[in-house]
PDB file of N, CA and C in Angstrom:
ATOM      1  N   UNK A   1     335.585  99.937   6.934  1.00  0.00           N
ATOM      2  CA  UNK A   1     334.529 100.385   6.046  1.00  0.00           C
ATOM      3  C   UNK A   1     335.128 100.557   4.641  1.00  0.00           C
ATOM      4  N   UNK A   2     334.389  99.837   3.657  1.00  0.00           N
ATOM      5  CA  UNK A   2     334.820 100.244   2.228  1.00  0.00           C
ATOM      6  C   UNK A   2     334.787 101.656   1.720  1.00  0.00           C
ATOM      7  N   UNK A   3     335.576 102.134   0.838  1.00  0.00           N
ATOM      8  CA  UNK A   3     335.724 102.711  -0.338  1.00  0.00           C
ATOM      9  C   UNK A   3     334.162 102.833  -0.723  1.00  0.00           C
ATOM     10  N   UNK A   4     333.540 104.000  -1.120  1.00  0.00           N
ATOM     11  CA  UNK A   4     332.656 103.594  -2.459  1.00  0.00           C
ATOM     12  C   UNK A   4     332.460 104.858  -3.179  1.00  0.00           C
ATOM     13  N   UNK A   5     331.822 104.617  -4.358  1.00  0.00           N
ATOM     14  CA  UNK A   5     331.747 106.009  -5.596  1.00  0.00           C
ATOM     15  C   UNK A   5     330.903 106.790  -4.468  1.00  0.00           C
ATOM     16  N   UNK A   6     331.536 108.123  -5.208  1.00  0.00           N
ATOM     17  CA  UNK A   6     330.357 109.219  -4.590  1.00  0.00           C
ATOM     18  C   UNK A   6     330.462 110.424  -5.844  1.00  0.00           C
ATOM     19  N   UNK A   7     329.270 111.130  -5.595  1.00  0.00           N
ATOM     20  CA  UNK A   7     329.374 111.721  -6.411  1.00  0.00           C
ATOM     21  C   UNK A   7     328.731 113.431  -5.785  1.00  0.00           C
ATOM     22  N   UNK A   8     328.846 114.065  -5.799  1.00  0.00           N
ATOM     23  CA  UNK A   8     328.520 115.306  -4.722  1.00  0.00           C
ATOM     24  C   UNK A   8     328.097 116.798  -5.550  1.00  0.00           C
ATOM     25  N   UNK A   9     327.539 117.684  -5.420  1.00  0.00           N
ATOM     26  CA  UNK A   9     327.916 119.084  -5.270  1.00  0.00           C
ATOM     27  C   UNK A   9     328.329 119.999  -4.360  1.00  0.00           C
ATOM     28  N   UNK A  10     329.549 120.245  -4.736  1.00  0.00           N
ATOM     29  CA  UNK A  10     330.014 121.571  -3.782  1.00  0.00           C
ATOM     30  C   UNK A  10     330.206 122.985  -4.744  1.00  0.00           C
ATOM     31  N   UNK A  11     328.784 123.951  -4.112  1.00  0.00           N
ATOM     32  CA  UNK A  11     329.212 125.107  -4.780  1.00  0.00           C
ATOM     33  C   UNK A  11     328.562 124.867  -6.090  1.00  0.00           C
ATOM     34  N   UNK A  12     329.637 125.510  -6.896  1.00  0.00           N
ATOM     35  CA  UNK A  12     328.833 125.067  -8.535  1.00  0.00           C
ATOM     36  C   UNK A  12     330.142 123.913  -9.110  1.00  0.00           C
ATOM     37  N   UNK A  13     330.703 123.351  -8.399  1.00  0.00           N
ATOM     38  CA  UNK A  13     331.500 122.019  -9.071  1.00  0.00           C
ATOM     39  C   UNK A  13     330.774 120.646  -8.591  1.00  0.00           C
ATOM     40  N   UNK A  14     330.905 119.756  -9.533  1.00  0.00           N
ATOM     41  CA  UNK A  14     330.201 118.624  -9.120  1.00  0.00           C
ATOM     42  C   UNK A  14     332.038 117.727  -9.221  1.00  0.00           C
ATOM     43  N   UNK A  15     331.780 116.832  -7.571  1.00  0.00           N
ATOM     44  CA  UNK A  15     332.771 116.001  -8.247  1.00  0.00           C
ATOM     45  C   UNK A  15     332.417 114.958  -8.336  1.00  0.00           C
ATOM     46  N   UNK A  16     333.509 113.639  -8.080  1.00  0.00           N
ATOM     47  CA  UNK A  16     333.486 112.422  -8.668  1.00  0.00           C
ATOM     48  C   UNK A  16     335.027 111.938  -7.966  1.00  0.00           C
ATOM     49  N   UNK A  17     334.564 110.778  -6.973  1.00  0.00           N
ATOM     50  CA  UNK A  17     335.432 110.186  -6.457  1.00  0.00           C
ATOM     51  C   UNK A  17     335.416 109.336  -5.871  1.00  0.00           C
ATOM     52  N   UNK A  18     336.183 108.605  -4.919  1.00  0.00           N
ATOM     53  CA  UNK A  18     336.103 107.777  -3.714  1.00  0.00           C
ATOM     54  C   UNK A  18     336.111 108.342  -2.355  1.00  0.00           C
ATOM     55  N   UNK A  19     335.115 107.552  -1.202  1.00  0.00           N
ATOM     56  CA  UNK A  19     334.824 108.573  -0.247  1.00  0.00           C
ATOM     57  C   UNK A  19     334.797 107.393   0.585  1.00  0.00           C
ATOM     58  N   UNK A  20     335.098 107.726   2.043  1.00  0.00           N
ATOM     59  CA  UNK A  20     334.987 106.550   3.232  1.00  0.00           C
ATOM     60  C   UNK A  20     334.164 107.694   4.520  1.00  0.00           C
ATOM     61  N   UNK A  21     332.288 106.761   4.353  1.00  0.00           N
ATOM     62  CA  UNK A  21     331.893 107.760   5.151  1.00  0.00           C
ATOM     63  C   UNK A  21     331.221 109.140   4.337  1.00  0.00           C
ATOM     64  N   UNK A  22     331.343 110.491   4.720  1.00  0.00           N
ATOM     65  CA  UNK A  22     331.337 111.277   4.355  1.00  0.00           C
ATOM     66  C   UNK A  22     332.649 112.643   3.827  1.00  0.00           C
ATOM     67  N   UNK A  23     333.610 111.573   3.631  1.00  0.00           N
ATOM     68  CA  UNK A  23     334.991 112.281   3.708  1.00  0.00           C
ATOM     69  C   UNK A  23     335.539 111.665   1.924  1.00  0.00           C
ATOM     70  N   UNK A  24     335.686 112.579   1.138  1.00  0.00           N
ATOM     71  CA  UNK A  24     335.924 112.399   0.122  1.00  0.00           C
ATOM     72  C   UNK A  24     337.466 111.691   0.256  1.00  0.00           C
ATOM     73  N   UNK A  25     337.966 110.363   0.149  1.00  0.00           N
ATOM     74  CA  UNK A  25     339.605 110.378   0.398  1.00  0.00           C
ATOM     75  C   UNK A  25     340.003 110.520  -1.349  1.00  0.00           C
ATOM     76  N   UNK A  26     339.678 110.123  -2.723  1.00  0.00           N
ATOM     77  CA  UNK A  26     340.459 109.923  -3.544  1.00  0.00           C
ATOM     78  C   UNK A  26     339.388 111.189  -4.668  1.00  0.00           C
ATOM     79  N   UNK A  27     339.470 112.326  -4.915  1.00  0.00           N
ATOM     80  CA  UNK A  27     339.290 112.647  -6.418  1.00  0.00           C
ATOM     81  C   UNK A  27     339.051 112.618  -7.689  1.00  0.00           C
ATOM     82  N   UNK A  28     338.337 111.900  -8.547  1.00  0.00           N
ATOM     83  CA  UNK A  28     338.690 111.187  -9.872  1.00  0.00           C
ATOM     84  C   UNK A  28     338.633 112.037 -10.904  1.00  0.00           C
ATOM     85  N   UNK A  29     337.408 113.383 -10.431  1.00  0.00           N
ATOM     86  CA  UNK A  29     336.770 114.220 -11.589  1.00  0.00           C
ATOM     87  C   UNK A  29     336.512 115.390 -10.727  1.00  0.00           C
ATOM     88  N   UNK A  30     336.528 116.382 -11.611  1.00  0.00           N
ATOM     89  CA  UNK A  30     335.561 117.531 -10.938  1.00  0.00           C
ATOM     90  C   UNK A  30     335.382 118.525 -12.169  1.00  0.00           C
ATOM     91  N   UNK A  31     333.832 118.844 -12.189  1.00  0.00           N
ATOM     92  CA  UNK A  31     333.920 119.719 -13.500  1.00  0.00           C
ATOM     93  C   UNK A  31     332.425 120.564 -12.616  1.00  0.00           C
ATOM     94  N   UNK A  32     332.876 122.188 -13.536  1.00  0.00           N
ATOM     95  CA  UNK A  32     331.932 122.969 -13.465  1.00  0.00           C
ATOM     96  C   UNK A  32     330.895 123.181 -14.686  1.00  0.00           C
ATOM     97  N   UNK A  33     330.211 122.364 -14.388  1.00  0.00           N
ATOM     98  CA  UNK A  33     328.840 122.160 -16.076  1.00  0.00           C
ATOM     99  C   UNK A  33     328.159 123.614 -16.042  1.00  0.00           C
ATOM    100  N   UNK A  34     328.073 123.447 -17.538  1.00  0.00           N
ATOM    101  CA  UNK A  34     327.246 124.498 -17.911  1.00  0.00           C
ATOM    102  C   UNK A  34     326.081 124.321 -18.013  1.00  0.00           C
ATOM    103  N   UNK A  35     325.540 125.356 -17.613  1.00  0.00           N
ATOM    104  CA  UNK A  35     324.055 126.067 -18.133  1.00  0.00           C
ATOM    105  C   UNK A  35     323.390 124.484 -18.619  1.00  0.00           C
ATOM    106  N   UNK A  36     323.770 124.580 -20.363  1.00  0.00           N
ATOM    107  CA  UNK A  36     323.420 123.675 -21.012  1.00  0.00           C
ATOM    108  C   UNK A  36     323.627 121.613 -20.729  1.00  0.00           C
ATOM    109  N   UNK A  37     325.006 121.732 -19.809  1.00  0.00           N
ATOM    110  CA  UNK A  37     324.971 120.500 -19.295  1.00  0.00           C
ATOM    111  C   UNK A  37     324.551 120.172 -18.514  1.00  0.00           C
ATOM    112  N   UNK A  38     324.010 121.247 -17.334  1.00  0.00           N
ATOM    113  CA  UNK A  38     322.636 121.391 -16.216  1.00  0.00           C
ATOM    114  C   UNK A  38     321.084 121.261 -16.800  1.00  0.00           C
ATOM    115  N   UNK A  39     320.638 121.786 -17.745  1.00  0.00           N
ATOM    116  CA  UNK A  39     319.496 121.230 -18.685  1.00  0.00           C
ATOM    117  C   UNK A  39     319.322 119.650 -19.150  1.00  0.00           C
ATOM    118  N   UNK A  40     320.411 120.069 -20.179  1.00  0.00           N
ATOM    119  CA  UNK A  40     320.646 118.435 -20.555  1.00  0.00           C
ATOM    120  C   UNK A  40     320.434 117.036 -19.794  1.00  0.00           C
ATOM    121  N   UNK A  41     321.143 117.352 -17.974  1.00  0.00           N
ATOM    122  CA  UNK A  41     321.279 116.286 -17.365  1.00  0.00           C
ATOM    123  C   UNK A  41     319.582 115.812 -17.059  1.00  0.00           C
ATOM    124  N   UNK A  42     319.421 117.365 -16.671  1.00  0.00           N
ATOM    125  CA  UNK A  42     318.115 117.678 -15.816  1.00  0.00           C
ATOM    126  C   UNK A  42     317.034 117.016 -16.918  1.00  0.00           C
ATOM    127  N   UNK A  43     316.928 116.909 -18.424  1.00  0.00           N
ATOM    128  CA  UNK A  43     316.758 116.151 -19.296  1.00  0.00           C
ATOM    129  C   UNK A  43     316.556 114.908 -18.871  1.00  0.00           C
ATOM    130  N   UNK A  44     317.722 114.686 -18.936  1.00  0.00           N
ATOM    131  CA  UNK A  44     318.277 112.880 -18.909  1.00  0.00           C
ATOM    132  C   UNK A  44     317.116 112.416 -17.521  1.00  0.00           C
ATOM    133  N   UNK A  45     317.452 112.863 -16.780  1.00  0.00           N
ATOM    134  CA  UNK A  45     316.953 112.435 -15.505  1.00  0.00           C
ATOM    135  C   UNK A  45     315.455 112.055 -15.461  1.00  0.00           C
ATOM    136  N   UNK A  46     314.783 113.268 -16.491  1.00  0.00           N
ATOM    137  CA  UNK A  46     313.436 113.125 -16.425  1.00  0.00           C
ATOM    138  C   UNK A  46     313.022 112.064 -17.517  1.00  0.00           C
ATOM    139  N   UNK A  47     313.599 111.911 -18.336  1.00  0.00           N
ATOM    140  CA  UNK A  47     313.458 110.557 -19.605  1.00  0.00           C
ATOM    141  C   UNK A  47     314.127 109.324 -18.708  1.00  0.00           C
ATOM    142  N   UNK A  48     314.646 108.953 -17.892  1.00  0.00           N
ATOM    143  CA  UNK A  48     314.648 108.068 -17.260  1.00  0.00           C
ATOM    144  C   UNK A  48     314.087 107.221 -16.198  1.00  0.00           C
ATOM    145  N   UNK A  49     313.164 108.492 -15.524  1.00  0.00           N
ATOM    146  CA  UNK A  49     312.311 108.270 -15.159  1.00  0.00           C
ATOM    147  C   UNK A  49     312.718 108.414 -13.287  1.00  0.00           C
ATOM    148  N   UNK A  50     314.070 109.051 -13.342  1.00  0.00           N
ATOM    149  CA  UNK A  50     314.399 108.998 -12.194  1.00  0.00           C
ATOM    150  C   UNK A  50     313.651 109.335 -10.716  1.00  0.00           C
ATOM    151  N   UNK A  51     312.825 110.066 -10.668  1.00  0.00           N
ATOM    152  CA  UNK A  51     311.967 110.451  -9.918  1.00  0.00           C
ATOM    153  C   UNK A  51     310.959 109.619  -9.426  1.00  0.00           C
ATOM    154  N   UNK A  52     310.641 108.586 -10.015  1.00  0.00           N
ATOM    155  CA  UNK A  52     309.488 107.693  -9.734  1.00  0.00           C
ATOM    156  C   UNK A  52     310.144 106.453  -9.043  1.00  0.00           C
ATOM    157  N   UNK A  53     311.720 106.174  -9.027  1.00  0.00           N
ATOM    158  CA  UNK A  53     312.490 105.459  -8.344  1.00  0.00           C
ATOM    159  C   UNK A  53     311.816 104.834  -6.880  1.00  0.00           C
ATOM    160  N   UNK A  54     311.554 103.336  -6.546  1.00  0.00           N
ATOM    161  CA  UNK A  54     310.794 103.694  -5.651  1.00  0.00           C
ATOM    162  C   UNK A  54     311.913 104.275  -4.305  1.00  0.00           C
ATOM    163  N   UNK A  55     311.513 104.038  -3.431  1.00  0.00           N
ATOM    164  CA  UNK A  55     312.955 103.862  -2.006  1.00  0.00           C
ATOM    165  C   UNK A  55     313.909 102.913  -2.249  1.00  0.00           C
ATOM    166  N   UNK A  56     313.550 101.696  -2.274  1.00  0.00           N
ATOM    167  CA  UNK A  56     314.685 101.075  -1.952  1.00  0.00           C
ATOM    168  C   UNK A  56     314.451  99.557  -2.574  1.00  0.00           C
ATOM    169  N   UNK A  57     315.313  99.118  -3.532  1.00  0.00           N
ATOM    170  CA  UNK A  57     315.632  97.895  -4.065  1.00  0.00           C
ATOM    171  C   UNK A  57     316.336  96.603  -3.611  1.00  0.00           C
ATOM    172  N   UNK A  58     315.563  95.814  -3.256  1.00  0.00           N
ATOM    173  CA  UNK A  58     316.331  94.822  -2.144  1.00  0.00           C
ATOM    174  C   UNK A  58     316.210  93.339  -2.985  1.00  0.00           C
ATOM    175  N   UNK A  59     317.421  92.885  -3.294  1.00  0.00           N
ATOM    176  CA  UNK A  59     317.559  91.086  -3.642  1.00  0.00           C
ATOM    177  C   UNK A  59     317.317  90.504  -2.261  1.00  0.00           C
ATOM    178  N   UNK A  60     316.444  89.596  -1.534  1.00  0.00           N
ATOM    179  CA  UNK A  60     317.041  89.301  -0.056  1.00  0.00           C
ATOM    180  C   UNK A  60     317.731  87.771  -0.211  1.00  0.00           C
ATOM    181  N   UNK A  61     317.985  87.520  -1.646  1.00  0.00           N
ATOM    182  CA  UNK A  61     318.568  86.525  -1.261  1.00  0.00           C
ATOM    183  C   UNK A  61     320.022  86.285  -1.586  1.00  0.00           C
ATOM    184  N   UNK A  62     320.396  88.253  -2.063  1.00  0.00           N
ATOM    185  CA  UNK A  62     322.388  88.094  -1.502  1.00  0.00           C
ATOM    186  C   UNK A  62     322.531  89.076  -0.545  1.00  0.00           C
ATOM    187  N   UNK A  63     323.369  88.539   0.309  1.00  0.00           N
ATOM    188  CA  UNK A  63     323.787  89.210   1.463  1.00  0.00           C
ATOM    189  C   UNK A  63     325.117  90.060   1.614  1.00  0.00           C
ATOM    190  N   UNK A  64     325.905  89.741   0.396  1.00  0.00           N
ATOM    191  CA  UNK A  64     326.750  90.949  -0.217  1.00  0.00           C
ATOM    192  C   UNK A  64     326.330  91.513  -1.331  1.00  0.00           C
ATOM    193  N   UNK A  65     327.354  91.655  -1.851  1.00  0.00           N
ATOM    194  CA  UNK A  65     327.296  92.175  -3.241  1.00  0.00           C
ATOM    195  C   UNK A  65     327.694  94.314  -3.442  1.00  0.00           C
ATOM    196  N   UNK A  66     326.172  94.685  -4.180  1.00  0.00           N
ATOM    197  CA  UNK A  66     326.547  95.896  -4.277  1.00  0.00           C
ATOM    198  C   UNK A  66     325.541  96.421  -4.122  1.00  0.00           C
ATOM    199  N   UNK A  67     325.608  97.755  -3.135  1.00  0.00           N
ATOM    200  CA  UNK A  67     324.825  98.775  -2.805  1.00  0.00           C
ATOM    201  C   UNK A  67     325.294  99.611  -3.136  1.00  0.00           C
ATOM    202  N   UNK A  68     323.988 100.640  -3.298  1.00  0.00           N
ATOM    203  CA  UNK A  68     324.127 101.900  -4.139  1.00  0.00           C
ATOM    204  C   UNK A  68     322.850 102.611  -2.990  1.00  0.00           C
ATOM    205  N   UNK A  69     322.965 103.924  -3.437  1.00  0.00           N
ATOM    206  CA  UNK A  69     322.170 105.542  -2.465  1.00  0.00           C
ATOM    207  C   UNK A  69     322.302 106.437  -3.481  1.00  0.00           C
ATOM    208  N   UNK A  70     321.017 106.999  -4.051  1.00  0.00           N
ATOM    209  CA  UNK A  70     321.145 107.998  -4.526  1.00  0.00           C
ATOM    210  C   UNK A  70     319.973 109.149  -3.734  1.00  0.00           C
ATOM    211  N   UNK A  71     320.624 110.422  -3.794  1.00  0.00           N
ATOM    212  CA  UNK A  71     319.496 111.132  -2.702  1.00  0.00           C
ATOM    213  C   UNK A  71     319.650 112.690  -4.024  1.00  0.00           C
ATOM    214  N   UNK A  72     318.475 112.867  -4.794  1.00  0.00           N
ATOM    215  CA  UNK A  72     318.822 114.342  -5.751  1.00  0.00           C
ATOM    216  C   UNK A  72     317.583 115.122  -4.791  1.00  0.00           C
ATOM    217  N   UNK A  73     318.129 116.060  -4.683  1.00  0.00           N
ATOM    218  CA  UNK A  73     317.189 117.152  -4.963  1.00  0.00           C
ATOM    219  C   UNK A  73     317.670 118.585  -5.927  1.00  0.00           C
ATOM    220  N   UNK A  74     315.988 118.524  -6.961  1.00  0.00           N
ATOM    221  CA  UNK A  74     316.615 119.238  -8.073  1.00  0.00           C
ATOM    222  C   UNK A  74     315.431 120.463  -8.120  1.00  0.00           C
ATOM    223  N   UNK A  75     315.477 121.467  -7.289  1.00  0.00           N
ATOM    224  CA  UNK A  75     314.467 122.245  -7.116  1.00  0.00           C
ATOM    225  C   UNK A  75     313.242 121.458  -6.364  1.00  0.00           C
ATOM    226  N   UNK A  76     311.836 121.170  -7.769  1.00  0.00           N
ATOM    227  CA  UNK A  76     310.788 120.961  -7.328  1.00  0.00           C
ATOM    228  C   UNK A  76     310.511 119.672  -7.208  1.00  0.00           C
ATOM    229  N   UNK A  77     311.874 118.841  -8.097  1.00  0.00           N
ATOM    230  CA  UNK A  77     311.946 117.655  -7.995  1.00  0.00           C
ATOM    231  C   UNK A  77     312.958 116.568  -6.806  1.00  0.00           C
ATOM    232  N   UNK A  78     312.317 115.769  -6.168  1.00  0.00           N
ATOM    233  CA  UNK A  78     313.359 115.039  -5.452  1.00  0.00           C
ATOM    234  C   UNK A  78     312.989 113.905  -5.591  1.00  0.00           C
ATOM    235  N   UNK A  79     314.641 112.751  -4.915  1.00  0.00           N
ATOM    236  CA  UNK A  79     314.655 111.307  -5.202  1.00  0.00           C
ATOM    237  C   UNK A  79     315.400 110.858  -3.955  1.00  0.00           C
ATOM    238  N   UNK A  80     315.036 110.176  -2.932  1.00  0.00           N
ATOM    239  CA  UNK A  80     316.056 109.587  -2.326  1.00  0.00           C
ATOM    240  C   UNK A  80     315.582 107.742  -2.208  1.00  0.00           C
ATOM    241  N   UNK A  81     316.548 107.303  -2.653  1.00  0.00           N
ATOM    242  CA  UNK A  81     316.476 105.556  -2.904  1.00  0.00           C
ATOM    243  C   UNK A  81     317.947 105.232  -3.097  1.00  0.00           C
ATOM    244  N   UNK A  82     317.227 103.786  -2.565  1.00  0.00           N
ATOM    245  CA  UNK A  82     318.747 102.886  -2.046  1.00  0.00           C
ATOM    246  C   UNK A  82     318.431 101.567  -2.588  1.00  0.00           C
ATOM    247  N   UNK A  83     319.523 100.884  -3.344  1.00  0.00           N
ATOM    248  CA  UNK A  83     319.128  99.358  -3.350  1.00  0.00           C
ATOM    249  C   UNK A  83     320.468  98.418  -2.942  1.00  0.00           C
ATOM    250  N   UNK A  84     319.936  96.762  -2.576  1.00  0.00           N
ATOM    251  CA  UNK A  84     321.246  96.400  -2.493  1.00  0.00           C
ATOM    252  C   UNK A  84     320.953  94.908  -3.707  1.00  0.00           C
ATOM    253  N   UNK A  85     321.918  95.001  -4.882  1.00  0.00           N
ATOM    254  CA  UNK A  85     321.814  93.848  -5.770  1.00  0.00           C
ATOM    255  C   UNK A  85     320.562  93.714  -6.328  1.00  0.00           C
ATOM    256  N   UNK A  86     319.855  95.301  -6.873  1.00  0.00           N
ATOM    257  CA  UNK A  86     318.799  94.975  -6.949  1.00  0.00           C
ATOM    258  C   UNK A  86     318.849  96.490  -8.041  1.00  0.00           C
ATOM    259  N   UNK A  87     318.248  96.944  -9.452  1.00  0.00           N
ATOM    260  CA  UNK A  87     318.588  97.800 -10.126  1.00  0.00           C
ATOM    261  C   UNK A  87     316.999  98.657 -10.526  1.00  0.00           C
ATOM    262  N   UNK A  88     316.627 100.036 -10.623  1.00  0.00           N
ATOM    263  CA  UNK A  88     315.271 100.154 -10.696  1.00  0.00           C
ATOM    264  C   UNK A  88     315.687  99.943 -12.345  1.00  0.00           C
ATOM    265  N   UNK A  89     313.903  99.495 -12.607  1.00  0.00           N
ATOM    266  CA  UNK A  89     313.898  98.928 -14.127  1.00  0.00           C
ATOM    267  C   UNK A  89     313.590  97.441 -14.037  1.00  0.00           C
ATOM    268  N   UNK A  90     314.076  96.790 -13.081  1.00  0.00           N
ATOM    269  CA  UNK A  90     313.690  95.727 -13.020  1.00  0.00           C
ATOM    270  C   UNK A  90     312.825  95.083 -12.496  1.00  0.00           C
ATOM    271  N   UNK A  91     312.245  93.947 -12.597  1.00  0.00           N
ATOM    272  CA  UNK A  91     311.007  92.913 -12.477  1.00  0.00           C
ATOM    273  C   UNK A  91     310.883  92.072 -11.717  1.00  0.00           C
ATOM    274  N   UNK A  92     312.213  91.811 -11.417  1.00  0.00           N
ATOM    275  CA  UNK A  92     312.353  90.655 -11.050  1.00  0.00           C
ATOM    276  C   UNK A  92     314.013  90.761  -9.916  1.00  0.00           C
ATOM    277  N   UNK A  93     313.105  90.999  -8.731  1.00  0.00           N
ATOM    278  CA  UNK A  93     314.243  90.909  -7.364  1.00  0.00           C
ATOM    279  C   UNK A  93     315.130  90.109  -7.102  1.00  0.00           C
ATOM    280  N   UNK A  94     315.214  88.667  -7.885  1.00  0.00           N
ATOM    281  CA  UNK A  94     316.852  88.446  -8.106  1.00  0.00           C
ATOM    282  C   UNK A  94     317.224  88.331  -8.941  1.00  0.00           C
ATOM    283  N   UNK A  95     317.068  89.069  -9.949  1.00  0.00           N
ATOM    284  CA  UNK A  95     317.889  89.605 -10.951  1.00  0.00           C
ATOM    285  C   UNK A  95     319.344  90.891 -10.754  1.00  0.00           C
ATOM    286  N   UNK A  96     320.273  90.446 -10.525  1.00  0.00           N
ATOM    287  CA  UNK A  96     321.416  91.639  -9.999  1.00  0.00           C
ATOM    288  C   UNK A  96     321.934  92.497 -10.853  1.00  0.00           C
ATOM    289  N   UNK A  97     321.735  92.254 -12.576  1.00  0.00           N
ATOM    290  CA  UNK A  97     322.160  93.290 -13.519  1.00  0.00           C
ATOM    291  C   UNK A  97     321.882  94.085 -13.369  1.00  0.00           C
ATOM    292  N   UNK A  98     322.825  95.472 -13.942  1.00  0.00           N
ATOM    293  CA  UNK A  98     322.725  96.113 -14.198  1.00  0.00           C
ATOM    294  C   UNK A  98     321.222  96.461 -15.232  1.00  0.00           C
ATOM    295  N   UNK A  99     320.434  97.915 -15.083  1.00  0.00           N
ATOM    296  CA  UNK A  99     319.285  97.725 -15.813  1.00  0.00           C
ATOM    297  C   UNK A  99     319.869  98.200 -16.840  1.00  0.00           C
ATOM    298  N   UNK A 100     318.880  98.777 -17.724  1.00  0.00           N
ATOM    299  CA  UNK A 100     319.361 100.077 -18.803  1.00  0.00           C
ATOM    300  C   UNK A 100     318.979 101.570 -18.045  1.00  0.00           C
ATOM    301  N   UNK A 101     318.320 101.407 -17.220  1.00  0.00           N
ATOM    302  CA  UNK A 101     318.114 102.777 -16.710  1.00  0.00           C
ATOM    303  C   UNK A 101     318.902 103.486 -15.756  1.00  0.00           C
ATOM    304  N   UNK A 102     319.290 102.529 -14.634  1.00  0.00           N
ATOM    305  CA  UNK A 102     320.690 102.703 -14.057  1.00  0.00           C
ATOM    306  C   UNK A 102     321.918 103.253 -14.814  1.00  0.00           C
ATOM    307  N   UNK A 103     321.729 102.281 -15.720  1.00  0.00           N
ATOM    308  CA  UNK A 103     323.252 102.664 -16.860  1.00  0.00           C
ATOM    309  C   UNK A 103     323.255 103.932 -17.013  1.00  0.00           C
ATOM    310  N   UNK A 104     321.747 104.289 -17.862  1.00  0.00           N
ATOM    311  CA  UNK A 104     321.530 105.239 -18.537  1.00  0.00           C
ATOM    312  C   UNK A 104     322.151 106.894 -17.269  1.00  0.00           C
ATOM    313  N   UNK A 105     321.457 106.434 -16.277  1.00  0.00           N
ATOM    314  CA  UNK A 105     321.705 107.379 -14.976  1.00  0.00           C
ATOM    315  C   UNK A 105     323.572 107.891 -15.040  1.00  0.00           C
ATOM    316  N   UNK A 106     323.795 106.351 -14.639  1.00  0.00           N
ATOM    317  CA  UNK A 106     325.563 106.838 -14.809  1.00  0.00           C
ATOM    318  C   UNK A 106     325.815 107.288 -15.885  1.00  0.00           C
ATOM    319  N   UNK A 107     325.243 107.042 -17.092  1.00  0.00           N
ATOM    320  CA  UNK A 107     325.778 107.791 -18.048  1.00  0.00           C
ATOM    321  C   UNK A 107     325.361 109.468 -18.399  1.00  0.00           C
ATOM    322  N   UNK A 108     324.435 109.429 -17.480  1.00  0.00           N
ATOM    323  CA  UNK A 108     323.931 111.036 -17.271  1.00  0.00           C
ATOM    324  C   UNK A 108     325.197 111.538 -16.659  1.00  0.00           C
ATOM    325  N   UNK A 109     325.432 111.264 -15.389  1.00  0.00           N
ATOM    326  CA  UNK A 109     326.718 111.878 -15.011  1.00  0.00           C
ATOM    327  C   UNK A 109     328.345 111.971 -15.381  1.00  0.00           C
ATOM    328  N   UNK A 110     328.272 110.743 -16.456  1.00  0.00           N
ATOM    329  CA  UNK A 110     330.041 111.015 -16.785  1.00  0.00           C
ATOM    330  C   UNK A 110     329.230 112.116 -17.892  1.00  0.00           C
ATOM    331  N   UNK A 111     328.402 112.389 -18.452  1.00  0.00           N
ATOM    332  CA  UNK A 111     328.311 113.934 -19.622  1.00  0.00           C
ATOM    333  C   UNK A 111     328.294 115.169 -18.621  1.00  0.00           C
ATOM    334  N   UNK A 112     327.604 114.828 -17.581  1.00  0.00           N
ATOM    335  CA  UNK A 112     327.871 116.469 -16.447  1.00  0.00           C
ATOM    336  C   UNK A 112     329.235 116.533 -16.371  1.00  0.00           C
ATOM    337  N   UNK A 113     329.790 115.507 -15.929  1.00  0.00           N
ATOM    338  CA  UNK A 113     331.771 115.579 -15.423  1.00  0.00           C
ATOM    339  C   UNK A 113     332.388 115.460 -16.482  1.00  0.00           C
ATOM    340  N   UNK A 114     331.474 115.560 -18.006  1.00  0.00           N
ATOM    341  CA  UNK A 114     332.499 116.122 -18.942  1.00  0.00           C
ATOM    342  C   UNK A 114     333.228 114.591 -19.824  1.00  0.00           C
ATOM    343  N   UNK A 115     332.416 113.704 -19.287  1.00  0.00           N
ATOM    344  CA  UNK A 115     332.896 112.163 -20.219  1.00  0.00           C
ATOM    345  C   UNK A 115     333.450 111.294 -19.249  1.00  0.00           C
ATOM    346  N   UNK A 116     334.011 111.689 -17.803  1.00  0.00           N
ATOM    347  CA  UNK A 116     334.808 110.830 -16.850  1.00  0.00           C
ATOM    348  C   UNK A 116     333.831 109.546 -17.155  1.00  0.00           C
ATOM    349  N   UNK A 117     334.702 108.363 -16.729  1.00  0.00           N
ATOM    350  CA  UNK A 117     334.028 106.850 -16.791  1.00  0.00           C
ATOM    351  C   UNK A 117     333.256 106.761 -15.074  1.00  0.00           C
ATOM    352  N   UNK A 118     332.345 106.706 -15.002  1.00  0.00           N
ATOM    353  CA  UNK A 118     331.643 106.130 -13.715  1.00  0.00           C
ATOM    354  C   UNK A 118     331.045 104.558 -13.379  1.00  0.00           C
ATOM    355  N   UNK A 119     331.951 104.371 -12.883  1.00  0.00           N
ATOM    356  CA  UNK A 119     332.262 102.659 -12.354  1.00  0.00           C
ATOM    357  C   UNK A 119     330.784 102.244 -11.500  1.00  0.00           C
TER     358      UNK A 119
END
């Protein structure tokens, strides 16, 4: 089984690492956000539109590539969706880029972890 990003809360630290399964094996980041970087994100999230994400984004015509899972729950708000080679924002199911809204997402979280790069 591969390696893949994860990104978690434990407690009031959020980290940032590599995980096989549900077992964090490698570390990359861990930061305790403030107040204001808990707003902010909680911000970001809602200008992106994260919530309306549908379930699940499927190319069916690659059979590798890259999958992604994101599951938030943020109080009153929740999201759980999965895609494989397939990005929300987009139109067009074989299209495999990256969107801008995806981006935008990871880039919500390297400002919670404080600037770390999220691959």
């Amino acid at each position: 089984m591969p390696a893949r990003h994860c990104v978690r809360l434990d407690g009031d630290k959020v980290q940032y690492g590599l995980a096989i399964g549900d077992t964090m094996m490698e570390l990359k980041a861990e930061a305790v956000p403030s107040e204001r970087k808990w707003s902010n994100f909680r911000k970001r999230l809602d200008a992106i539109g994260v919530w309306q994400w549908r379930p699940y984004y499927d190319n069916p015509y690659v059979l590798d590539g890259v999958q992604w899972s994101l599951e938030l729950d943020y109080g009153s708000r929740k999201v759980q969706t999965d895609g494989s080679n397939w990005y929300p924002g987009s139109k067009d199911e074989t299209d495999m880029n990256v969107t801008p809204e995806f981006k935008a997402f990871l880039h919500a979280l390297s400002l919670l972890l404080g600037g770390v790069h999220i691959s």
